[in-house]
N, C-alpha and C. Protein backbone atom coordinates (compact mmCIF):
# COMPACT_ATOMS: atom_id res chain seq x y z
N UNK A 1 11.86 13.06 6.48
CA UNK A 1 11.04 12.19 7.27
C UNK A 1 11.27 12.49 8.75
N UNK A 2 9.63 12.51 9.22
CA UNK A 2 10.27 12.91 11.07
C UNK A 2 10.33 11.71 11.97
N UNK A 3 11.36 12.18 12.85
CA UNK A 3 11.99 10.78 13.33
C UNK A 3 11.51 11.01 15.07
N UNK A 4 10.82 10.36 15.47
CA UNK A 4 9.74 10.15 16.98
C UNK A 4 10.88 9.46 17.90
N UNK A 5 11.62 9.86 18.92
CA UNK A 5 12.53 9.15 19.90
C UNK A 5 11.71 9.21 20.73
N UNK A 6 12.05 8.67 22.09
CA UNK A 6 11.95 8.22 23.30
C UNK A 6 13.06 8.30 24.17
N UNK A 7 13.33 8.61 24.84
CA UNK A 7 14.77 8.61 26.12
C UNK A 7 14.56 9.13 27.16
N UNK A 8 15.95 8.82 27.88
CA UNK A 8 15.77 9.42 29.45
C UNK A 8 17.04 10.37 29.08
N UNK A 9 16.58 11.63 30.30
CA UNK A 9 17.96 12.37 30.42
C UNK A 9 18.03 13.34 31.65
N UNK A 10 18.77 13.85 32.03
CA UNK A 10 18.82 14.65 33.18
C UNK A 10 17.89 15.50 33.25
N UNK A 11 17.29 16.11 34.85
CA UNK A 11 16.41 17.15 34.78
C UNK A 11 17.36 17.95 34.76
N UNK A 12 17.09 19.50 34.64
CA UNK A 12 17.64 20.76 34.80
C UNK A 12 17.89 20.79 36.30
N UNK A 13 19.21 21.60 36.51
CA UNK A 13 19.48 22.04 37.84
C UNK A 13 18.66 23.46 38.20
N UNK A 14 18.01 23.97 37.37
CA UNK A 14 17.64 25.06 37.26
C UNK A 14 16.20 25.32 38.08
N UNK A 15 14.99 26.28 38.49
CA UNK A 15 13.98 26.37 39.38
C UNK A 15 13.24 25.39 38.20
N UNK A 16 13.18 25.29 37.39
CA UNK A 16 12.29 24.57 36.67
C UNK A 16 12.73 23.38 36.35
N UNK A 17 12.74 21.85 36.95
CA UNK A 17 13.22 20.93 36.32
C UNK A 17 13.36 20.14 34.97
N UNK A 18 12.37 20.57 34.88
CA UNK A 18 11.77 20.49 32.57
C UNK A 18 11.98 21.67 32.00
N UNK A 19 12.85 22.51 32.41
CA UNK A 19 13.49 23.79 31.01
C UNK A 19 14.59 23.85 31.70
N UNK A 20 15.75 23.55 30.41
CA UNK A 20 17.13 23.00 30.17
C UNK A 20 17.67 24.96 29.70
N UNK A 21 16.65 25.66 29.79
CA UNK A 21 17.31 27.28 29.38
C UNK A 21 17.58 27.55 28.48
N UNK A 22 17.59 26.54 27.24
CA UNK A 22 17.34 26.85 25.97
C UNK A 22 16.28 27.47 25.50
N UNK A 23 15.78 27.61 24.10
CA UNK A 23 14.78 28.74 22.98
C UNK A 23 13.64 27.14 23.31
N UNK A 24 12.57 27.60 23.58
CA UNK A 24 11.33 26.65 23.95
C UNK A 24 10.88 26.26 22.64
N UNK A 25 11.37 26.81 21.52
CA UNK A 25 10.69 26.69 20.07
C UNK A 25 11.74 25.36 19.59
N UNK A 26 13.17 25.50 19.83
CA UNK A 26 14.21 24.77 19.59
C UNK A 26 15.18 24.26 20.25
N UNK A 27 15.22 22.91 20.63
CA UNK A 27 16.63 22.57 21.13
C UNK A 27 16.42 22.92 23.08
N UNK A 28 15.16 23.14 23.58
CA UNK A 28 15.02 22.91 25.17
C UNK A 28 14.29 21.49 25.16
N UNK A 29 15.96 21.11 25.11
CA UNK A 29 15.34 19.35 25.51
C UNK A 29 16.58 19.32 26.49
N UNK A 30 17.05 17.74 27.51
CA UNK A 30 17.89 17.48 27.97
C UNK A 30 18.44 16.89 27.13
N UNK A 31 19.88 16.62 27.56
CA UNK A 31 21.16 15.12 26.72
C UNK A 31 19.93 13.96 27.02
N UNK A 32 20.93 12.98 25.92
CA UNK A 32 20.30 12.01 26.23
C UNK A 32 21.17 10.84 27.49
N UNK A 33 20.89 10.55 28.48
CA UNK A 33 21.79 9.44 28.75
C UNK A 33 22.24 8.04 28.56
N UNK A 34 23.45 7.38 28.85
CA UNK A 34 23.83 6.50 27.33
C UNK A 34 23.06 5.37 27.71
N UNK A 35 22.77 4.84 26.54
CA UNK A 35 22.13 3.68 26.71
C UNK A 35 20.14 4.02 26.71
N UNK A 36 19.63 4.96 26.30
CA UNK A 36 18.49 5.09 27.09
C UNK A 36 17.60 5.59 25.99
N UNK A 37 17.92 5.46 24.80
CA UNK A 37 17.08 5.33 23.64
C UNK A 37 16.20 4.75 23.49
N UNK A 38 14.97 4.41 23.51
CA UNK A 38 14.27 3.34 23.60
C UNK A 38 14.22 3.11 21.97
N UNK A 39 14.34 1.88 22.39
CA UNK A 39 13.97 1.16 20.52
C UNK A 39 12.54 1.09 20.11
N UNK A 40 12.56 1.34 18.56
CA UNK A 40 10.91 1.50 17.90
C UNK A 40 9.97 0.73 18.66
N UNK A 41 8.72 0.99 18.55
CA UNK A 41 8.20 0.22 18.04
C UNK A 41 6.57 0.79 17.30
N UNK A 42 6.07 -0.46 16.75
CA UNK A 42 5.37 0.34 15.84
C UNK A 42 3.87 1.00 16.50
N UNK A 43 3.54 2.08 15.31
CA UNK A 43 2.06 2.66 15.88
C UNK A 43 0.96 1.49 15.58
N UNK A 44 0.31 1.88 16.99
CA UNK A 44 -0.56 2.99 17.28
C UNK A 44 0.24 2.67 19.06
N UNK A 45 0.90 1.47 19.28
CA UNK A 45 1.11 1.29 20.32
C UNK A 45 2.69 2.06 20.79
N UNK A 46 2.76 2.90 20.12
CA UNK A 46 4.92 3.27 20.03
C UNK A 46 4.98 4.26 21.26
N UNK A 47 5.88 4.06 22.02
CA UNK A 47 6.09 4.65 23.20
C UNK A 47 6.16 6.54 22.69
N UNK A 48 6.48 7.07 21.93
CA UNK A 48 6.03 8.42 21.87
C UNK A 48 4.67 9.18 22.09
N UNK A 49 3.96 8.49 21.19
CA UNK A 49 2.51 8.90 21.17
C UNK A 49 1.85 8.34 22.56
N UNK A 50 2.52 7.25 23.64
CA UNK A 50 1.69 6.77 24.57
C UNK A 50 2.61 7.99 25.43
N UNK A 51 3.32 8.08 25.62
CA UNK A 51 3.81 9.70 26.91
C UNK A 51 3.53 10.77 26.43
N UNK A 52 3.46 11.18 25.70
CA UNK A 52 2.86 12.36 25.07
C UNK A 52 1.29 11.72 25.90
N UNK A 53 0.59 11.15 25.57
CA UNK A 53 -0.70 10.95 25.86
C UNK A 53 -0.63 11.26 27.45
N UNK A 54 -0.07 10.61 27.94
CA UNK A 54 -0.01 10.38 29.73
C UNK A 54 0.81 11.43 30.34
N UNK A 55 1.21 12.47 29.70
CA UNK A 55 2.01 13.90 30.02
C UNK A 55 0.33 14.64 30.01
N UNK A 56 -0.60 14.51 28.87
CA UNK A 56 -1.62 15.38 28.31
C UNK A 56 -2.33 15.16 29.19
N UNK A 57 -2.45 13.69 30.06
CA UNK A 57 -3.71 13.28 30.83
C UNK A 57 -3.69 13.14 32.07
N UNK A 58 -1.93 13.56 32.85
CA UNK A 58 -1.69 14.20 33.52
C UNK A 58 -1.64 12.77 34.46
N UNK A 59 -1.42 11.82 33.72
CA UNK A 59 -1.05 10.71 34.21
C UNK A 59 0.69 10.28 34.59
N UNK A 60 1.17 11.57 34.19
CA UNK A 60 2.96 11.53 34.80
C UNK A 60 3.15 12.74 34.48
N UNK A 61 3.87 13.21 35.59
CA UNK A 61 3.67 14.96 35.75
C UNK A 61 5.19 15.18 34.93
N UNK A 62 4.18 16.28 34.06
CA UNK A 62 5.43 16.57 32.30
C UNK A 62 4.77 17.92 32.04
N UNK A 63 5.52 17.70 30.72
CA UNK A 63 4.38 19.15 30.19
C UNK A 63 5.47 19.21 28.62
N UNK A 64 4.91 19.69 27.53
CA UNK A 64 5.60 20.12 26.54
C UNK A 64 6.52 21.10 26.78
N UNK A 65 7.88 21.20 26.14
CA UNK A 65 9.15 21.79 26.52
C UNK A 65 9.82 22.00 24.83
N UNK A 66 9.68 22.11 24.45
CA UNK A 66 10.00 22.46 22.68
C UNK A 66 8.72 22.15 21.61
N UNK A 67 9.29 23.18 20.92
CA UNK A 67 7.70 22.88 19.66
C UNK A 67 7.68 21.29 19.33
N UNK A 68 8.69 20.44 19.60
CA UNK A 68 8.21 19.09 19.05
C UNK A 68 9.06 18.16 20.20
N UNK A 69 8.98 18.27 21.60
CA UNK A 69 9.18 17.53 22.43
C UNK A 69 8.02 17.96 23.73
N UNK A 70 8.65 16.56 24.88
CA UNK A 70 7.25 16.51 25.91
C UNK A 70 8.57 16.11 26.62
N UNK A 71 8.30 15.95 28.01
CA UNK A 71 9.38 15.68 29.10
C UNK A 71 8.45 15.55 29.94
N UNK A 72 8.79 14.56 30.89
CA UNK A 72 8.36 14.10 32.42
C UNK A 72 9.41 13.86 33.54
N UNK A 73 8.82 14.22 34.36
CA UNK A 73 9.81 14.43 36.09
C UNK A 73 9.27 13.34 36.39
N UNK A 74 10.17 12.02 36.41
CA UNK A 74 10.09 11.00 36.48
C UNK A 74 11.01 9.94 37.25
N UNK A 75 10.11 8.52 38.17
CA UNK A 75 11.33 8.14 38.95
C UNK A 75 12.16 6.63 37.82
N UNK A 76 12.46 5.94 38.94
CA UNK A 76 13.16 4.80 38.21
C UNK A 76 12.02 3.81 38.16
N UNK A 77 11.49 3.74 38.77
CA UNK A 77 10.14 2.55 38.53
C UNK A 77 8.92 3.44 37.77
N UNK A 78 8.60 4.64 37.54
CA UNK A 78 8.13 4.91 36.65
C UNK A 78 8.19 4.61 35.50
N UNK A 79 9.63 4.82 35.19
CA UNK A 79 10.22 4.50 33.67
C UNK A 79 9.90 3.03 33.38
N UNK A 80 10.56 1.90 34.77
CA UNK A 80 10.34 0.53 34.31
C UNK A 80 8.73 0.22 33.69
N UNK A 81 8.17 1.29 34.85
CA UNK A 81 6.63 0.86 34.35
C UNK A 81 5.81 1.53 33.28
N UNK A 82 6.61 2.12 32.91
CA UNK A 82 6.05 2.35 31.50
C UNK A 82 6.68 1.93 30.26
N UNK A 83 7.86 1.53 30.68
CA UNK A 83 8.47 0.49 29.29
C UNK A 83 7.98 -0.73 29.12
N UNK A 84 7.43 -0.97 30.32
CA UNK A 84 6.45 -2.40 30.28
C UNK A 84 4.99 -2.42 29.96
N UNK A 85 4.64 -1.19 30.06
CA UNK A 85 3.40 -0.81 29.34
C UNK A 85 3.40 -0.75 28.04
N UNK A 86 4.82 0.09 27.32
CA UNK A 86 5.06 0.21 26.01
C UNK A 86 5.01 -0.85 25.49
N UNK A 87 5.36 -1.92 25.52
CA UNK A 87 6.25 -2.82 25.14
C UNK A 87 5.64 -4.00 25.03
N UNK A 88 4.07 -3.97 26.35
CA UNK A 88 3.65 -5.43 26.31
C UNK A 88 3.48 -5.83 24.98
N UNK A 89 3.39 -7.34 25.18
CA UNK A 89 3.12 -8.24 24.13
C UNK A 89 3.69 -7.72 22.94
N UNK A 90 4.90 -7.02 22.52
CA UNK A 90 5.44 -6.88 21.50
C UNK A 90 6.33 -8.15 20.91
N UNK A 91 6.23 -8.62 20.30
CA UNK A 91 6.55 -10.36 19.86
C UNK A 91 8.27 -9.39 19.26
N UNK A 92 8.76 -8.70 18.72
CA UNK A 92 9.83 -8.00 18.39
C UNK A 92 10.68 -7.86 19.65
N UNK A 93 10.29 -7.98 20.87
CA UNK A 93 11.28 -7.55 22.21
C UNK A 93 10.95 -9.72 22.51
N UNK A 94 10.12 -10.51 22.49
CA UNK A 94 10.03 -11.48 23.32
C UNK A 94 10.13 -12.12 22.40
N UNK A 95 10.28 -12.75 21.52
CA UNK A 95 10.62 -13.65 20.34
C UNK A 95 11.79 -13.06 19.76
N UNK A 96 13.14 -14.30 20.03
CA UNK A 96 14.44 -13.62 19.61
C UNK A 96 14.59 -14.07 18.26
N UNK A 97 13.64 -15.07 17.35
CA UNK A 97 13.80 -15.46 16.49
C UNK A 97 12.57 -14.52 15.30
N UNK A 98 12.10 -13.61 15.62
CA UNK A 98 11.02 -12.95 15.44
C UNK A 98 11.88 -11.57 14.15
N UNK A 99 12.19 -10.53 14.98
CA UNK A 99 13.46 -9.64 14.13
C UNK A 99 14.68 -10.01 15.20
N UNK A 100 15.61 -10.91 14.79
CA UNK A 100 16.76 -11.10 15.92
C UNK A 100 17.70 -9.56 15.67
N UNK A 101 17.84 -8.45 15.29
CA UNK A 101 18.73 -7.11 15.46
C UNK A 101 17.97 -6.76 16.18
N UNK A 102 17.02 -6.78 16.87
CA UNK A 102 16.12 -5.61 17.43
C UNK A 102 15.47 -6.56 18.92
N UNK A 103 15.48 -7.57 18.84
CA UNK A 103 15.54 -8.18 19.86
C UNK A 103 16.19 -8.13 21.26
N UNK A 104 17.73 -7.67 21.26
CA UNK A 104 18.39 -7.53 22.04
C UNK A 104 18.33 -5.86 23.06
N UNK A 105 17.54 -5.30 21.53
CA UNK A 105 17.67 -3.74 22.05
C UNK A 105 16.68 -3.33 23.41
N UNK A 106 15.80 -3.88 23.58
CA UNK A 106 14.51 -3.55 25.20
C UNK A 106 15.73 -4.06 26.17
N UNK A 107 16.34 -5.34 26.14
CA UNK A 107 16.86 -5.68 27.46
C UNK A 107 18.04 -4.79 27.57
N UNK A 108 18.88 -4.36 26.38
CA UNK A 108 19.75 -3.13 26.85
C UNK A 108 19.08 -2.06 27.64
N UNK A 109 18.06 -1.56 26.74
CA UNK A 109 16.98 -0.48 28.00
C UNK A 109 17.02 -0.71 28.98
N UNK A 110 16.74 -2.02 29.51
CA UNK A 110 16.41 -1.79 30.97
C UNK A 110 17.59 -2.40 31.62
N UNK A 111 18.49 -2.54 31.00
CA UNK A 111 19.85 -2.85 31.77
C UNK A 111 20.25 -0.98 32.31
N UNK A 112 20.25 -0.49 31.19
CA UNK A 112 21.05 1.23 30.90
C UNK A 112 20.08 1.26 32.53
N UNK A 113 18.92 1.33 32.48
CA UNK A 113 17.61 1.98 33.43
C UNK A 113 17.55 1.46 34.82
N UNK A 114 18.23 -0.38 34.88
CA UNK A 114 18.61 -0.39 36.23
C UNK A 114 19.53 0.03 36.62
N UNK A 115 20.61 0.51 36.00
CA UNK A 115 21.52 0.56 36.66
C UNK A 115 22.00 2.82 36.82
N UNK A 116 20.69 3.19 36.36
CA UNK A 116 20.80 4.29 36.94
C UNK A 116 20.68 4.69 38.44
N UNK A 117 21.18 5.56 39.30
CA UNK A 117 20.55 5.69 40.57
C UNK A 117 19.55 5.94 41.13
N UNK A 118 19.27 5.17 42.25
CA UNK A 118 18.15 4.61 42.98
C UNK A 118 17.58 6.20 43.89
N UNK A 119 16.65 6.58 44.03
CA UNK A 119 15.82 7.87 44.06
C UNK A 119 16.66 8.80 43.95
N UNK A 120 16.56 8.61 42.68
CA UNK A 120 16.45 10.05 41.72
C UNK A 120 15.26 10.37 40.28
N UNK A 121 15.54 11.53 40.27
CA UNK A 121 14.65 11.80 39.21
C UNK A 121 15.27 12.27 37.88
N UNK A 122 14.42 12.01 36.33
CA UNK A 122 15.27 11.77 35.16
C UNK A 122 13.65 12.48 34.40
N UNK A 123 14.25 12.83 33.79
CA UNK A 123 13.28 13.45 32.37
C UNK A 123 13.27 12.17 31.49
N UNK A 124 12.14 11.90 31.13
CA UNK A 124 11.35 11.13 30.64
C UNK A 124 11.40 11.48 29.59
N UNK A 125 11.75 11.01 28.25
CA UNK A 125 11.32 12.63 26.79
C UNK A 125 10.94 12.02 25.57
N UNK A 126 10.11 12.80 25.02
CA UNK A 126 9.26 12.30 23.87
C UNK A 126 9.68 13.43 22.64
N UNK A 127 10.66 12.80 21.65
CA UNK A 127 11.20 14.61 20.91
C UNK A 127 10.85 14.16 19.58
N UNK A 128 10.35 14.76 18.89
CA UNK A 128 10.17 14.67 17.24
C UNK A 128 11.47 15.38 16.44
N UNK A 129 11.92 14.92 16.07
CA UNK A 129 13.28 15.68 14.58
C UNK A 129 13.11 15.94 13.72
């Protein structure tokens, strides 16, 4: 079964900030940094398929970087604002009595996400397994 993540992780120090110098077919993705998993949620609205979309539509400057990942050069209020895009009205992040295990997991996100540093830039990443 293929498994659709979401995370943040370092750009490359390298001339290209989205290729990590790995095989482009396998494994040129960044680490992930801790805390920055984003938790499910379900289709048609699941944060993979919506950055993948907005990488394609050139609505956050990315580009595909492995046969089954996408990455974006991305700031810190980017990210907030697209986890809040992901996420609206998901009754699973705002009703703690709704799934209470999975409840807690968005506000870790954006705890991990404030407390990264303030202008800088982070790869955005959309990876299939």
């Amino acid at each position: 079964m293929t498994q659709c993540d979401v995370y943040i992780g370092p750009l490359s120090g390298g001339d290209d900030p989205l290729d990590w110098g790995r095989d482009p077919n396998i494994g040129n993705v960044p680490g992930i940094l801790d805390g920055t998993r984003f938790p499910p949620r379900p289709y048609p609205r699941d944060a993979f398929s919506l950055l993948i979309g907005k990488i394609k539509d050139g609505k956050l400057p990315g580009k595909q970087v492995d046969w089954g990942a996408w990455a974006a050069n991305v700031s810190k209020d980017d990210i907030i604002a697209f986890i809040n895009e992901a996420y609206e009205g998901d009754r699973t992040y705002t009703d703690p009595n709704y799934w209470p295990h999975l409840y807690p997991k968005l506000q870790e996100l954006f705890a991990a996400v404030h407390a990264l540093p303030d202008n800088e830039r982070f790869a955005l990443t959309a990876c299939e397994l």
